[in-house]
N, C-alpha and C. Protein backbone atom coordinates (compact mmCIF):
# COMPACT_ATOMS: atom_id res chain seq x y z
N UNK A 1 27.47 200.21 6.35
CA UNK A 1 27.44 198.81 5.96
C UNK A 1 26.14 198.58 5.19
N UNK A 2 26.29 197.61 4.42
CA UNK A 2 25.20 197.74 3.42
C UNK A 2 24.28 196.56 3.92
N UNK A 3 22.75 197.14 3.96
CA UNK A 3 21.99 196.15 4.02
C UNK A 3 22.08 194.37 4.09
N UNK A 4 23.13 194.12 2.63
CA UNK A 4 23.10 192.73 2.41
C UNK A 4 24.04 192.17 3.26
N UNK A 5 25.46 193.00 3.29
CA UNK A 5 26.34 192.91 4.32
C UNK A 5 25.90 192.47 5.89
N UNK A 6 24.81 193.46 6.20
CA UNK A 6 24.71 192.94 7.44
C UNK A 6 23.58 191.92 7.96
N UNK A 7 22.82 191.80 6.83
CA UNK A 7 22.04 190.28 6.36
C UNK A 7 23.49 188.70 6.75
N UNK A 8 24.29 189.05 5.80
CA UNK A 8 25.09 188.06 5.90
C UNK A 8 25.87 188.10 7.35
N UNK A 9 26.45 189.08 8.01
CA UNK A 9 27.21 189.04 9.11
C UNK A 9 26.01 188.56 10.08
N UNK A 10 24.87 188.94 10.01
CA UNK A 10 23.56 188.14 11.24
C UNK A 10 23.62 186.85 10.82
N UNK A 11 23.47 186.49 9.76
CA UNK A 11 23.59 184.80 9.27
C UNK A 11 24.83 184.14 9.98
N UNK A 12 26.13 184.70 10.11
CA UNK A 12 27.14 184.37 10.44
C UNK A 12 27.28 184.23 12.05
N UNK A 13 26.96 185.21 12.47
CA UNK A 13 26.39 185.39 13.90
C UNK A 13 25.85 184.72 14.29
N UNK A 14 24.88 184.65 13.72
CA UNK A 14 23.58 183.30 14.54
C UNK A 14 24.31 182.41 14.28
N UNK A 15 25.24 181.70 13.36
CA UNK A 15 25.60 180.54 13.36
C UNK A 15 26.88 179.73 14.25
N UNK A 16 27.83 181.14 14.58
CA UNK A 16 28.17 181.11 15.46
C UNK A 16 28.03 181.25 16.82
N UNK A 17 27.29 182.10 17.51
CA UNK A 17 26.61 181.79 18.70
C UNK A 17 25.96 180.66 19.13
N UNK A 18 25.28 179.35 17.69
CA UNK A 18 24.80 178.58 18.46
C UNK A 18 25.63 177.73 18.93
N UNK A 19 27.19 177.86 18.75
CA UNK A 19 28.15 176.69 19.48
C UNK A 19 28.93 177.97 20.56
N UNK A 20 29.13 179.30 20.31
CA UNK A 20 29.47 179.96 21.19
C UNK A 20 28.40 180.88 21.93
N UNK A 21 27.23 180.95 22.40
CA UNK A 21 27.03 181.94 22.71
C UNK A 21 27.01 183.51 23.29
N UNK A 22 28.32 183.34 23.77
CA UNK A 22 29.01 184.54 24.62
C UNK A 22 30.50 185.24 23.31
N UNK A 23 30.07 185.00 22.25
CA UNK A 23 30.88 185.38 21.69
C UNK A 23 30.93 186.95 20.86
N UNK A 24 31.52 188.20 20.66
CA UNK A 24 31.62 189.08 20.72
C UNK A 24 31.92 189.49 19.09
N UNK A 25 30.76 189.63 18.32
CA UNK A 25 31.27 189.54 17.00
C UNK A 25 31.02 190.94 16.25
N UNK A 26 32.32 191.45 15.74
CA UNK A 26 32.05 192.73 15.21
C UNK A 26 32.86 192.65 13.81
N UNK A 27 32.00 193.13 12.70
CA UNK A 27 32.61 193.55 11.17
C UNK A 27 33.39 194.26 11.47
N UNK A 28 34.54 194.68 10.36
CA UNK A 28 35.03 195.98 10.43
C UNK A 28 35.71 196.00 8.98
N UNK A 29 36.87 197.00 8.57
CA UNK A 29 37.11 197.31 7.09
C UNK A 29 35.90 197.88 6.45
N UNK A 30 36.87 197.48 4.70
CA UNK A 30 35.56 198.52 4.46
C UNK A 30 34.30 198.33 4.15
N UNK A 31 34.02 197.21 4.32
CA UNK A 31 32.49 196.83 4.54
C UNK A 31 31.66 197.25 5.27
N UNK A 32 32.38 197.19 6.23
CA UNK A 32 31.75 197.65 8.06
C UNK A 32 31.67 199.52 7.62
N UNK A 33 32.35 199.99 7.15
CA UNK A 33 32.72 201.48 6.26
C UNK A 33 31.64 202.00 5.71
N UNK A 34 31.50 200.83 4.85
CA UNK A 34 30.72 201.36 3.52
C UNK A 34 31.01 201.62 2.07
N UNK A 35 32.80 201.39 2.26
CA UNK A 35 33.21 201.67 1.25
C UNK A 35 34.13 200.83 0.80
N UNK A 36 33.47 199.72 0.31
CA UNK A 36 34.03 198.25 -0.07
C UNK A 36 33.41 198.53 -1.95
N UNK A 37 34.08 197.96 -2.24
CA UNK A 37 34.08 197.97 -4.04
C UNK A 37 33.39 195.92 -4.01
N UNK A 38 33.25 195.67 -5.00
CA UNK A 38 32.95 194.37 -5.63
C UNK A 38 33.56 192.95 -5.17
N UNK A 39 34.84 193.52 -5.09
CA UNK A 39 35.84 192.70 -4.90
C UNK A 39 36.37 192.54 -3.38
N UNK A 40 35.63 193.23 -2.26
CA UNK A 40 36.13 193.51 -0.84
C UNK A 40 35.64 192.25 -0.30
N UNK A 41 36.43 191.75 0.73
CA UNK A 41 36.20 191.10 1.17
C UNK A 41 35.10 191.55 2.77
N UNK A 42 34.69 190.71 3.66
CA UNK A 42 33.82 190.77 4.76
C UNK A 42 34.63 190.53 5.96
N UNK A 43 35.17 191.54 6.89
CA UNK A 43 36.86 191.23 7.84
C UNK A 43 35.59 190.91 8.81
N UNK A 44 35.47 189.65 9.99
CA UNK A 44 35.16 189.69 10.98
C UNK A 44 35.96 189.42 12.07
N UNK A 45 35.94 190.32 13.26
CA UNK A 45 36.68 190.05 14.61
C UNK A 45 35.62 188.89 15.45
N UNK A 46 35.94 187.77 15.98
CA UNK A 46 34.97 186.70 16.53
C UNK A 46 35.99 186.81 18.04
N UNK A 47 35.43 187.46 18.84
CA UNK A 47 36.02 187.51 20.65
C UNK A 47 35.35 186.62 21.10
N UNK A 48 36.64 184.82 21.60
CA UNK A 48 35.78 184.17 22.38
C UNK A 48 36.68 184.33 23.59
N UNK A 49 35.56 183.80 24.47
CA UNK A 49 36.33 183.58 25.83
C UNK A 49 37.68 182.69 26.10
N UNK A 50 37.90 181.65 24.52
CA UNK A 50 38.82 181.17 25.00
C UNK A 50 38.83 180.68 23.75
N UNK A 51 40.15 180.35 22.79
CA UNK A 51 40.60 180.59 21.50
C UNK A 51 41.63 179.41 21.67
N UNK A 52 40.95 178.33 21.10
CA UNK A 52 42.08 176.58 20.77
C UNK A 52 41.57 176.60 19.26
N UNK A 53 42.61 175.38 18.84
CA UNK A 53 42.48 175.49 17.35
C UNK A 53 41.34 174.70 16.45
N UNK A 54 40.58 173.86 17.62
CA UNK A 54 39.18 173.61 17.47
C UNK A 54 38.45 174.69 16.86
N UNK A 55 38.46 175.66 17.49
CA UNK A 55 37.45 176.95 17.75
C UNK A 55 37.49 177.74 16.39
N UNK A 56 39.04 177.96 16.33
CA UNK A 56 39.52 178.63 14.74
C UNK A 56 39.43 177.86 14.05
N UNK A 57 38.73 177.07 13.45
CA UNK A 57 39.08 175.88 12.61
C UNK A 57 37.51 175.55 12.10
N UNK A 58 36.39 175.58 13.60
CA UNK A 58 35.24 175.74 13.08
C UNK A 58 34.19 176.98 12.69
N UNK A 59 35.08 177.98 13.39
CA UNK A 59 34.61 179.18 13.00
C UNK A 59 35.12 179.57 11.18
N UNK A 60 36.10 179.60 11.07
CA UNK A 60 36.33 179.43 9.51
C UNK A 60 35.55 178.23 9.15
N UNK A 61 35.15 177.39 8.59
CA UNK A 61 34.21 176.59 8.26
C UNK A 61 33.12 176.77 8.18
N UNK A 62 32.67 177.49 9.20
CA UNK A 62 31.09 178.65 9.31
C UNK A 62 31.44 179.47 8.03
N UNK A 63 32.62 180.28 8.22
CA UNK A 63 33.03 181.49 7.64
C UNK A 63 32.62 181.21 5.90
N UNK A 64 33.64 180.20 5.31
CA UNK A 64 33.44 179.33 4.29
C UNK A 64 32.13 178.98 3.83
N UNK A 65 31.26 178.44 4.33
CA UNK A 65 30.38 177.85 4.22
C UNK A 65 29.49 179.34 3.75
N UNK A 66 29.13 179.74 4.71
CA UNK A 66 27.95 181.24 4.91
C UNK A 66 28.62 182.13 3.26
N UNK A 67 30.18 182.45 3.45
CA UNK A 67 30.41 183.42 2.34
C UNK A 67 30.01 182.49 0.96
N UNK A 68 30.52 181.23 1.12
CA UNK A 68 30.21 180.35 -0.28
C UNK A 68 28.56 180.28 -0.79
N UNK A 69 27.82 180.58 0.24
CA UNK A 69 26.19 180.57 -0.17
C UNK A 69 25.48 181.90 -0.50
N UNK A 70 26.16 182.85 0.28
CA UNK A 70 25.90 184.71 -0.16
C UNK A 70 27.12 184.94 -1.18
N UNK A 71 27.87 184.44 -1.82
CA UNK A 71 29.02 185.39 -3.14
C UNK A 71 30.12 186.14 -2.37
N UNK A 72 30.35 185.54 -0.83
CA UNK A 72 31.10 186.82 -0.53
C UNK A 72 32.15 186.18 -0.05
N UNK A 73 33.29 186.88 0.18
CA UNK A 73 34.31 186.39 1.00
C UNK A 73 34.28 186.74 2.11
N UNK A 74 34.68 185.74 3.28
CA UNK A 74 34.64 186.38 5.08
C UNK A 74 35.83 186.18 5.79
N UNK A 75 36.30 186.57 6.00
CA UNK A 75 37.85 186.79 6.37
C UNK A 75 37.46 186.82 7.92
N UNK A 76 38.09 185.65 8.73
CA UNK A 76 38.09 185.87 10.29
C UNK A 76 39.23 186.17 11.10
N UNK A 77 39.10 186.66 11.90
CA UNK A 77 39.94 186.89 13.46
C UNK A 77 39.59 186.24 14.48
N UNK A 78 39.69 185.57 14.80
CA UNK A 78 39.81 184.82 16.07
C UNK A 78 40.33 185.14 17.04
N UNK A 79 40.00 185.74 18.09
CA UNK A 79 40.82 186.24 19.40
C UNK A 79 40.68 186.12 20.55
N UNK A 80 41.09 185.81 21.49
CA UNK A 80 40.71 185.56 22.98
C UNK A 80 39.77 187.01 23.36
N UNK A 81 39.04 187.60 24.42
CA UNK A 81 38.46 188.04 24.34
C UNK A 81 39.58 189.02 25.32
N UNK A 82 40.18 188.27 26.33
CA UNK A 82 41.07 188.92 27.26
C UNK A 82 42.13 189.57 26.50
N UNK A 83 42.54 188.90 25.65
CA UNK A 83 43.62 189.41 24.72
C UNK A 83 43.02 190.71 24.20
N UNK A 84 41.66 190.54 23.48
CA UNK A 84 41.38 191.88 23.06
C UNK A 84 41.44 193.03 23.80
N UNK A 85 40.94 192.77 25.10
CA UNK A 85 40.90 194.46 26.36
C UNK A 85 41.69 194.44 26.58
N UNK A 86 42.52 193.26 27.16
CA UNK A 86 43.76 194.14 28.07
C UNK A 86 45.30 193.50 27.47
N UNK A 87 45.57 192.44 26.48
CA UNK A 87 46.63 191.76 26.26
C UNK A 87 47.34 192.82 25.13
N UNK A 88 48.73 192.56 24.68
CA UNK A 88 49.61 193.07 24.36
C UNK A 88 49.19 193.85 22.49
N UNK A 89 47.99 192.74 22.22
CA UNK A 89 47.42 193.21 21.19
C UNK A 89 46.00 194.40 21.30
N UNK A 90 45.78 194.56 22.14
CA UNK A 90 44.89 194.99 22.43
C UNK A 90 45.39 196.54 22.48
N UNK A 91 46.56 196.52 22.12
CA UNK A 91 46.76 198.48 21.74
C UNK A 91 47.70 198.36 19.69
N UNK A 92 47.07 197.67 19.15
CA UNK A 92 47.77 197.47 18.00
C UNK A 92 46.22 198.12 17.11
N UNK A 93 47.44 199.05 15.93
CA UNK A 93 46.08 199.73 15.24
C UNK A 93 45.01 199.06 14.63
N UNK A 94 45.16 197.58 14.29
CA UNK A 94 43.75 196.73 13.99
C UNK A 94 43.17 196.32 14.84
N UNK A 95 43.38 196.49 16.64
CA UNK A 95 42.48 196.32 17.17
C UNK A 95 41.78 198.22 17.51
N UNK A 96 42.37 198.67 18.11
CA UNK A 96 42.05 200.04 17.28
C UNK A 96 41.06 200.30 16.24
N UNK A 97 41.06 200.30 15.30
CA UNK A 97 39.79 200.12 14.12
C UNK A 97 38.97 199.26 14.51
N UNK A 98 38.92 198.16 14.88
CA UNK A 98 37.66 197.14 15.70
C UNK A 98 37.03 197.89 16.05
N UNK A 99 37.26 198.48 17.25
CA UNK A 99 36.71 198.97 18.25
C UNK A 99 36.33 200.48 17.90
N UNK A 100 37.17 200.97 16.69
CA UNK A 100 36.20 202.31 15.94
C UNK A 100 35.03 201.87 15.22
N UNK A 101 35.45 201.50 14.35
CA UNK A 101 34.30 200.88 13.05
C UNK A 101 33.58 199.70 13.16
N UNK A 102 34.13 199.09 14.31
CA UNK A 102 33.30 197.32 14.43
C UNK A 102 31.57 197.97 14.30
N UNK A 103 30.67 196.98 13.43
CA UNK A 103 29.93 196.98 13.28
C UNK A 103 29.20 195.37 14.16
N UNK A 104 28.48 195.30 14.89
CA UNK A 104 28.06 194.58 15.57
C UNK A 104 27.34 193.22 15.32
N UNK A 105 27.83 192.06 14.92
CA UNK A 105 27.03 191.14 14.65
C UNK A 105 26.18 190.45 15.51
């Protein structure tokens, strides 16, 4: 992950922790890789403890906001956190790659 990349995913981070703090935030794709071209977007997985449409609604808005001031695009996931370890998604190959390549915000 490139320097600026993970400049921006800490910006994103901090901004989300200060309304979630217990929240579980990892890059991944090919940013998180390394091997993102110009045009890649920034995939983040955001694990909260508990996922209403408040939550997705202001976390994209963070998302928006942060990519609109760094040039980048940030693409979120929103997921219960339970869902991620043990729920029905939690053996699907994009959570799979999370949990290979997640890069840690």
């Amino acid at each position: 992950m490139s320097s600026e990349d993970r400049a921006i995913l800490g910006r994103f981070a901090q901004q989300i922790r200060s309304r979630y703090p217990q929240a579980d935030i990892r890059a991944f794709g090919s940013r998180a890789r390394g091997a993102a071209d110009s045009d890649s977007d920034l995939d983040v997985c955001i694990m909260l403890p508990e996922v209403n449409r408040d939550a997705d609604r202001w976390v994209r808005n963070v998302a928006w906001e942060i990519g609109f001031d760094s040039g980048r695009v940030i693409t979120t996931l929103v997921i219960d956190l339970q869902e991620f370890l043990r729920g029905p998604l939690s053996e699907s190959t994009l959570m799979e790659a999370i949990r290979r390549e997640g890069v840690a915000g």
